[in-house]
N, C-alpha and C. Protein backbone atom coordinates (compact mmCIF):
# COMPACT_ATOMS: atom_id res chain seq x y z
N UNK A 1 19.29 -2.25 -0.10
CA UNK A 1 18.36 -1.58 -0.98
C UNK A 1 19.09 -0.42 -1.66
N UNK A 2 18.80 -0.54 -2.92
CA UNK A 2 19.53 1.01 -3.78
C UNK A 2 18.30 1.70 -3.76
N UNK A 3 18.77 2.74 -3.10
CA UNK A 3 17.65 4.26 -2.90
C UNK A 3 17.29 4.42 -4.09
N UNK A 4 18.35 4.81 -4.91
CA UNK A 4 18.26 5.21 -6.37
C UNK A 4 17.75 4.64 -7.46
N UNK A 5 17.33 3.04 -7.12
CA UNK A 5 16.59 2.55 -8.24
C UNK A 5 15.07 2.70 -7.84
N UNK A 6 14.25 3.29 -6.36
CA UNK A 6 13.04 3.26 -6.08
C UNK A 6 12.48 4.35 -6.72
N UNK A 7 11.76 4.12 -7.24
CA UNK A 7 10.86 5.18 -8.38
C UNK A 7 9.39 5.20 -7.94
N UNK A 8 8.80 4.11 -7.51
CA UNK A 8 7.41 3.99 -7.52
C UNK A 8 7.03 3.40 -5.71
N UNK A 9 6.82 3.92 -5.35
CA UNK A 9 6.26 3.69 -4.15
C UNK A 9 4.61 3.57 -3.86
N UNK A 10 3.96 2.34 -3.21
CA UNK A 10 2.59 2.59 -2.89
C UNK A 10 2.49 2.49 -1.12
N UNK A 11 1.62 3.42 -0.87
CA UNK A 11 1.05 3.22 0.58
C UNK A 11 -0.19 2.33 0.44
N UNK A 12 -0.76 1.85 1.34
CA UNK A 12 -1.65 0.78 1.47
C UNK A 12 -2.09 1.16 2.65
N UNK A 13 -3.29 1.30 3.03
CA UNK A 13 -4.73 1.78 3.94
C UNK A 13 -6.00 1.94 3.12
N UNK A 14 -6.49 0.38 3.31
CA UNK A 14 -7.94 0.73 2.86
C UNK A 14 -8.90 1.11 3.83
N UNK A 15 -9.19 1.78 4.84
CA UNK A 15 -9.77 1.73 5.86
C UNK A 15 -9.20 2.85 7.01
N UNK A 16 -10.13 3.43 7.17
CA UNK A 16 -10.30 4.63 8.84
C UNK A 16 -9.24 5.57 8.62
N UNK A 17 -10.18 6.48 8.34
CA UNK A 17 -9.90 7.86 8.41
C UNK A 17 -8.66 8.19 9.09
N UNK A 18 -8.83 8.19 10.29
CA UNK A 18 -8.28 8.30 11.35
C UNK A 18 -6.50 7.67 11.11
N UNK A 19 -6.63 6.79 11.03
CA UNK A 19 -5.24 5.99 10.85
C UNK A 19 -4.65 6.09 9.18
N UNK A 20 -5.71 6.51 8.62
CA UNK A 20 -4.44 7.01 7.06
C UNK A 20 -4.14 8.38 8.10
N UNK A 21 -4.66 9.85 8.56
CA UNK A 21 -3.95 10.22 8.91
C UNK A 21 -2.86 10.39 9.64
N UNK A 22 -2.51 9.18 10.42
CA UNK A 22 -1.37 8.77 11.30
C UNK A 22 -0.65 8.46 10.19
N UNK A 23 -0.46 8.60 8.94
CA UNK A 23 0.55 7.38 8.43
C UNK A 23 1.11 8.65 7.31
N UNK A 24 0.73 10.14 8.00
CA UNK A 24 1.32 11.43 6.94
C UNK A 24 3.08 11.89 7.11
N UNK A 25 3.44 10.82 8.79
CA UNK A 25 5.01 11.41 9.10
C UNK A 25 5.28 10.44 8.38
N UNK A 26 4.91 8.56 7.79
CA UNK A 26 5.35 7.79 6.94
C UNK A 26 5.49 8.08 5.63
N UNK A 27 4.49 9.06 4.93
CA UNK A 27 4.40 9.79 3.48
C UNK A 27 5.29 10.61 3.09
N UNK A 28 5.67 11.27 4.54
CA UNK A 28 6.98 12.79 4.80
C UNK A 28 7.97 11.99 4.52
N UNK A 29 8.55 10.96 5.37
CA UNK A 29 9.49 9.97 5.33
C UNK A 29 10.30 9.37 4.12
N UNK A 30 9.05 8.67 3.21
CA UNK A 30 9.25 8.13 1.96
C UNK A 30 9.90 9.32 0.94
N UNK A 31 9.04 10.42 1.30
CA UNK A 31 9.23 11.12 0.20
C UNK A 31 10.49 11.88 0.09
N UNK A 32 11.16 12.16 1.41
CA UNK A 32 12.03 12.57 1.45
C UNK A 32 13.74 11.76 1.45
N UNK A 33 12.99 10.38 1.76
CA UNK A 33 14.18 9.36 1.31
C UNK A 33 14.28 8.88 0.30
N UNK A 34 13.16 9.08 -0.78
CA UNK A 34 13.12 8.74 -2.37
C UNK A 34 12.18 9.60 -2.99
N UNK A 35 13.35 11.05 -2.88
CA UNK A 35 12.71 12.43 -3.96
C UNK A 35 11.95 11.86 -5.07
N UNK A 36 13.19 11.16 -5.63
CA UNK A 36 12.45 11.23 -7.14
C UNK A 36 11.84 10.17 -7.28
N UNK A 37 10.61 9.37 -6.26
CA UNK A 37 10.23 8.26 -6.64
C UNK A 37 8.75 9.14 -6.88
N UNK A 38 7.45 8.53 -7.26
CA UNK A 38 6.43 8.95 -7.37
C UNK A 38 5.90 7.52 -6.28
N UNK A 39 5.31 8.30 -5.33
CA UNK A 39 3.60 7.75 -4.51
C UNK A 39 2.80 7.89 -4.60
N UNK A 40 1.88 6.63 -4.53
CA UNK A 40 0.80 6.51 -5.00
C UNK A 40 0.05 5.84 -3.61
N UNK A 41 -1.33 6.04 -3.70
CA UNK A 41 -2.11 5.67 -2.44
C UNK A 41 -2.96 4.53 -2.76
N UNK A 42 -3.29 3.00 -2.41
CA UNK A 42 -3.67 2.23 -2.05
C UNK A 42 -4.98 2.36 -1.40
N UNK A 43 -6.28 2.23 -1.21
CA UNK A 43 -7.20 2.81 -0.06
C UNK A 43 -8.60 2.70 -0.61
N UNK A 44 -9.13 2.40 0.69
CA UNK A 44 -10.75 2.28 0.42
C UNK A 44 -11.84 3.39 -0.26
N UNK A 45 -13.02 3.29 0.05
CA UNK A 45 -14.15 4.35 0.11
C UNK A 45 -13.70 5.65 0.62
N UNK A 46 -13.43 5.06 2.16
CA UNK A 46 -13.38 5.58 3.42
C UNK A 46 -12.57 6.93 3.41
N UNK A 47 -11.54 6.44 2.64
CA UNK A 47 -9.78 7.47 2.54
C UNK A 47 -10.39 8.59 1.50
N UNK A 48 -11.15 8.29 0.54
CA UNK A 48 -10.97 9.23 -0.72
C UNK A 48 -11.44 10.24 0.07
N UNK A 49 -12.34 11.03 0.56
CA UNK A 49 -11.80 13.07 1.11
C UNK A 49 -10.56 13.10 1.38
N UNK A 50 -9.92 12.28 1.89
CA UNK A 50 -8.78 12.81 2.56
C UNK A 50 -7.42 12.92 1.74
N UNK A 51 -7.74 12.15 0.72
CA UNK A 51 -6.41 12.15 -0.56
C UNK A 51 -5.74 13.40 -0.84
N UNK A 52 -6.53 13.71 -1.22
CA UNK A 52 -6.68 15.20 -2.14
C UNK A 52 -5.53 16.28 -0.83
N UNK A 53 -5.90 15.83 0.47
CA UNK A 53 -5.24 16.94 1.94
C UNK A 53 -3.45 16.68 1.56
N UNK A 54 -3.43 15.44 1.00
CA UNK A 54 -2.06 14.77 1.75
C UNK A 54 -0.73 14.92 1.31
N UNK A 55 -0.16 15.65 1.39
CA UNK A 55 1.30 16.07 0.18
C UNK A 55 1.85 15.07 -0.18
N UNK A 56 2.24 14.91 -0.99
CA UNK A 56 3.69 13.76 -2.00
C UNK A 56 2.76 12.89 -2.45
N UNK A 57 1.10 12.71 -2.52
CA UNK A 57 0.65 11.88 -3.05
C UNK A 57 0.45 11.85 -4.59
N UNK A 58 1.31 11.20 -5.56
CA UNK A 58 1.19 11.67 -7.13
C UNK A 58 0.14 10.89 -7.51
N UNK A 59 -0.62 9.78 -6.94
CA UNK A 59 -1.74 9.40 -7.64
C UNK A 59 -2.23 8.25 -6.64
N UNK A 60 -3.41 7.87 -6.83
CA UNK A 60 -4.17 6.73 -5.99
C UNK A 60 -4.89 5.98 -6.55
N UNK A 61 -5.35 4.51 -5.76
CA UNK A 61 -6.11 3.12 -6.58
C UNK A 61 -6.76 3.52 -4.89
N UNK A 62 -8.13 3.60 -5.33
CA UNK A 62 -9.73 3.36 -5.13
C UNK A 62 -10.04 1.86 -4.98
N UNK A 63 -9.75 0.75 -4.24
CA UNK A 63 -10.12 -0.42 -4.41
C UNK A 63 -10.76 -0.85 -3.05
N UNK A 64 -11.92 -1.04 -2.81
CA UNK A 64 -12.51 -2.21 -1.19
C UNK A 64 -12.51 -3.31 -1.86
N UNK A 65 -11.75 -3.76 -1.23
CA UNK A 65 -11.57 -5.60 -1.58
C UNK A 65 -12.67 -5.95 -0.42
N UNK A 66 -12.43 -5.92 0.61
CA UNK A 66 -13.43 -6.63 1.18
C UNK A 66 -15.02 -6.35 1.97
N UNK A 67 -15.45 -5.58 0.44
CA UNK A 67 -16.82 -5.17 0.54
C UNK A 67 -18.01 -6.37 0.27
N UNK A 68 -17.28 -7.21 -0.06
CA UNK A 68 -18.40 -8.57 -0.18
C UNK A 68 -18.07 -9.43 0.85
N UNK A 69 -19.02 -10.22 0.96
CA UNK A 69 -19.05 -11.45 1.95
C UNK A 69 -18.74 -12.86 1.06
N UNK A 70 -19.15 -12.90 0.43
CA UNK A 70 -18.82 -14.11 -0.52
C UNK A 70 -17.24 -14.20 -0.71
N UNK A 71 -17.06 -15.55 -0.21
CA UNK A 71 -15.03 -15.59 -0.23
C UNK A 71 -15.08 -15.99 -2.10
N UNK A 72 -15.45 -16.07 -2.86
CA UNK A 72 -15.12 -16.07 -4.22
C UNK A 72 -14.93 -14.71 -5.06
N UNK A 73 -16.07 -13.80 -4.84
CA UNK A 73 -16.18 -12.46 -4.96
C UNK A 73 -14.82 -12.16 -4.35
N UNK A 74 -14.45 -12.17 -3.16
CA UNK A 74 -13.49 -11.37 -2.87
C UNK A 74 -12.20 -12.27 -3.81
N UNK A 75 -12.27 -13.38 -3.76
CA UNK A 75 -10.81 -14.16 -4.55
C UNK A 75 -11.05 -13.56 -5.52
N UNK A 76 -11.86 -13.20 -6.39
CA UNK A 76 -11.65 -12.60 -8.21
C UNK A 76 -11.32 -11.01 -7.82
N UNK A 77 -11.74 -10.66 -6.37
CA UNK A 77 -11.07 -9.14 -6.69
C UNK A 77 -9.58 -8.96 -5.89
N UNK A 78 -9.20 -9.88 -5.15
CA UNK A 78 -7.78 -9.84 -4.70
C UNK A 78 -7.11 -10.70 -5.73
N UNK A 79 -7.39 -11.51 -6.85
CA UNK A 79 -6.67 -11.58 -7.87
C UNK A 79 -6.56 -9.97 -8.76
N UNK A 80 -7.52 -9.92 -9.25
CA UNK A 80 -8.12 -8.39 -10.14
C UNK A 80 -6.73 -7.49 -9.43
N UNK A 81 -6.73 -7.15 -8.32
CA UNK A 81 -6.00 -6.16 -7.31
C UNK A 81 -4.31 -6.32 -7.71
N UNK A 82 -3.99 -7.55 -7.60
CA UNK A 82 -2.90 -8.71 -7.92
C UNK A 82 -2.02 -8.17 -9.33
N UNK A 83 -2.92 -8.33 -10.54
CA UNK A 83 -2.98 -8.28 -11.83
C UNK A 83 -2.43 -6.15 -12.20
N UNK A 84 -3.25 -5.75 -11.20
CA UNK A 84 -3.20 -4.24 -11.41
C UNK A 84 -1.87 -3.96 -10.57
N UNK A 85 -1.52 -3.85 -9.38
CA UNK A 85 -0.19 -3.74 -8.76
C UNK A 85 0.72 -4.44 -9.82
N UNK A 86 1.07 -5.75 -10.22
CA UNK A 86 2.04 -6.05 -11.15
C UNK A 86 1.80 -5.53 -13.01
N UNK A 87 0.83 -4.78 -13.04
CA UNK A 87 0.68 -3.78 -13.75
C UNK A 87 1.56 -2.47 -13.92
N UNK A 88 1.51 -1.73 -12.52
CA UNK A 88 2.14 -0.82 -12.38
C UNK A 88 3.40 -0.35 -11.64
N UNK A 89 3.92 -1.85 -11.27
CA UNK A 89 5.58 -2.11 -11.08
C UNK A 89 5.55 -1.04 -10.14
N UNK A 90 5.17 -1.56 -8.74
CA UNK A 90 5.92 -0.59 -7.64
C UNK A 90 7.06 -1.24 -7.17
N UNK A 91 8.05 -0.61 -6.69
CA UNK A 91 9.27 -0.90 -6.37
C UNK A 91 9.05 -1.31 -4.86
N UNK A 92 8.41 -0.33 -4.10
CA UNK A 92 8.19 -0.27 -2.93
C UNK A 92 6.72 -0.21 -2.35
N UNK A 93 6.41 -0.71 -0.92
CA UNK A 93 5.13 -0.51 -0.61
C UNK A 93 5.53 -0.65 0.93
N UNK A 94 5.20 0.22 1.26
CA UNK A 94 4.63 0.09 2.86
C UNK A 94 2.77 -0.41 3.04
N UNK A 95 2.82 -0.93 4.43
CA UNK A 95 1.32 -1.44 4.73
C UNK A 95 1.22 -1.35 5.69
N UNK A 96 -0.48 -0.65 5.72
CA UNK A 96 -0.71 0.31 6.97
C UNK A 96 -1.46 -0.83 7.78
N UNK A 97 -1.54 -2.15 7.15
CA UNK A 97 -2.68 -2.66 8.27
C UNK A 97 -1.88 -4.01 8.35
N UNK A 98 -2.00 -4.55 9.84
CA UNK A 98 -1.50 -5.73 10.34
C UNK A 98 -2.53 -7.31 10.07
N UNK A 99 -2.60 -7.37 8.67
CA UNK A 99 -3.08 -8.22 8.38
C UNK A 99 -2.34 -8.66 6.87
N UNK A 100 -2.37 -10.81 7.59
CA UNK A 100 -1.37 -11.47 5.94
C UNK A 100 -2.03 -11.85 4.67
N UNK A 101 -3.60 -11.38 4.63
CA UNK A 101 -4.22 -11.68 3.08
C UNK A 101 -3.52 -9.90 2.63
N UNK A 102 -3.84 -9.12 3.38
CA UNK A 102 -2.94 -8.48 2.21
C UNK A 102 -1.33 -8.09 2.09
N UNK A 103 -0.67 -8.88 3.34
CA UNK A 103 0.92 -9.28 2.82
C UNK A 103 1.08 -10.17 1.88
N UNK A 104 0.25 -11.08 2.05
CA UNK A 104 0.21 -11.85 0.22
C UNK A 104 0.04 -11.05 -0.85
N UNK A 105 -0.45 -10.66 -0.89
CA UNK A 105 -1.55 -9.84 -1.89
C UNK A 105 -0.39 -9.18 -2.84
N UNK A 106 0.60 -8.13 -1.71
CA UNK A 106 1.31 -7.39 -1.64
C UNK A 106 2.55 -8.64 -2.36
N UNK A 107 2.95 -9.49 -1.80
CA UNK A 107 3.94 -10.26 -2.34
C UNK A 107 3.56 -10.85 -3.40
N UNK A 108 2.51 -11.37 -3.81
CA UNK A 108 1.90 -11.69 -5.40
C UNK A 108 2.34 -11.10 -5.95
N UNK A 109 2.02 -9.66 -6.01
CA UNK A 109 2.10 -8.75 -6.95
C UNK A 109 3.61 -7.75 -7.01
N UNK A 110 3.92 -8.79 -6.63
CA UNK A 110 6.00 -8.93 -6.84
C UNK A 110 6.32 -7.50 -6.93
N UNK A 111 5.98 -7.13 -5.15
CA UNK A 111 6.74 -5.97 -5.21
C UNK A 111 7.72 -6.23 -4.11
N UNK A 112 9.59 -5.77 -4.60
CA UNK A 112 10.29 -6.61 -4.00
C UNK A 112 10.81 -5.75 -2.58
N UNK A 113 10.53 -5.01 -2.13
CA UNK A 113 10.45 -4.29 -0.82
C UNK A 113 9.24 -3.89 -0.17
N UNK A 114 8.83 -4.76 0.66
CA UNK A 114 7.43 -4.78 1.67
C UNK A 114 7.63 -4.32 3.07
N UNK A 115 7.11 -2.95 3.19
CA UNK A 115 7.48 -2.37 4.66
C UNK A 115 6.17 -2.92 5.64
N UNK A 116 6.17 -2.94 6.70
CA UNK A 116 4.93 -2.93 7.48
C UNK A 116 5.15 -3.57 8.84
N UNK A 117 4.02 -4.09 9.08
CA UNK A 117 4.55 -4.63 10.85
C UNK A 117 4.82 -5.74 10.96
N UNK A 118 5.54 -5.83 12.21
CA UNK A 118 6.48 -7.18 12.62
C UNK A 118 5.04 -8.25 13.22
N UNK A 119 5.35 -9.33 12.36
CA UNK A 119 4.70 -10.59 12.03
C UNK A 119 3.39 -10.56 11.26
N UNK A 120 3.69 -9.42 10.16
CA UNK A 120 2.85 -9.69 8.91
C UNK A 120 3.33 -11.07 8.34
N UNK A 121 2.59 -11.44 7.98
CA UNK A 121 3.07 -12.24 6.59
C UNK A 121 3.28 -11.42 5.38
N UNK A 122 4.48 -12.24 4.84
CA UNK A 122 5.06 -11.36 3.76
C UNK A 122 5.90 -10.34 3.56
N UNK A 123 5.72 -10.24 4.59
CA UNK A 123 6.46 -8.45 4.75
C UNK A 123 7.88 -8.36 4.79
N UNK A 124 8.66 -8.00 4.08
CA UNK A 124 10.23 -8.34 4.27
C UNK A 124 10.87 -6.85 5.23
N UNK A 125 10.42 -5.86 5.59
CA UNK A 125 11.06 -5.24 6.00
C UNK A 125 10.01 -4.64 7.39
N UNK A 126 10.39 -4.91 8.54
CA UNK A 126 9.05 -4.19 9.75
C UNK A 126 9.75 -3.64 10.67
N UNK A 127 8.42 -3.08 11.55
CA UNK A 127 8.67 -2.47 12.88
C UNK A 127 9.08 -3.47 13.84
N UNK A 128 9.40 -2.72 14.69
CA UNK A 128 9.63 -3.71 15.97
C UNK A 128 8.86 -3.86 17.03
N UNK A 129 7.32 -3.50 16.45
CA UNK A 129 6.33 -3.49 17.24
C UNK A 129 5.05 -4.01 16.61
């Protein structure tokens, strides 16, 4: 990976309070291994009070994908979701949740460094836990 070409970084947590704040030494992390990239936050309902607390965050997407029950509803908004990430060309993304509809999601939308946990789907770069 060239440090120096990462410019755009997204975090990803749509969901619980609680665990976007676990993920502020991951925000410290990024930001300090790619100064000059800009992060952006990924995240539900749930997260928005807490945005606004969180340093290095330069901007955020407001999206619950899976506020409907209807699996079509949700396919037109995890396309919709799809369309907007390869919109705004992130270089990088970490993912806060151990689930592979949104390691797809995340790899659709051709972003070519995917951090997150070991045996996401999709995920090219994980923990060892």
């Amino acid at each position: 990976m060239e440090k120096e070409k990462i410019k755009n970084i997204l975090i990803v947590k749509f969901c619980c309070f609680g665990d976007a704040v676990f993920l502020t030494p991951v925000i410290d992390s990024l930001k300090n291994n790619f100064s000059e990239a800009k992060l952006s936050f990924l995240h539900g309902q749930w997260i928005r009070p807490l945005i606004k607390y969180i340093d290095g965050i330069e901007g955020n997407i407001e999206f619950d994908l899976m506020q409907d029950r209807n699996i079509f509803v949700k396919s037109i908004r995890a396309i919709k979701l799809i369309l907007l990430l390869r919109k705004k060309k992130y270089d990088l993304v970490f993912l806060g949740h151990r689930n592979n509809v949104f390691g797809i999601i995340l790899y659709l939308s051709g972003i070519k460094y995917r951090f997150g946990f070991k045996n996401t789907k999709f995920i090219n770069y994980s923990s060892s836990f």
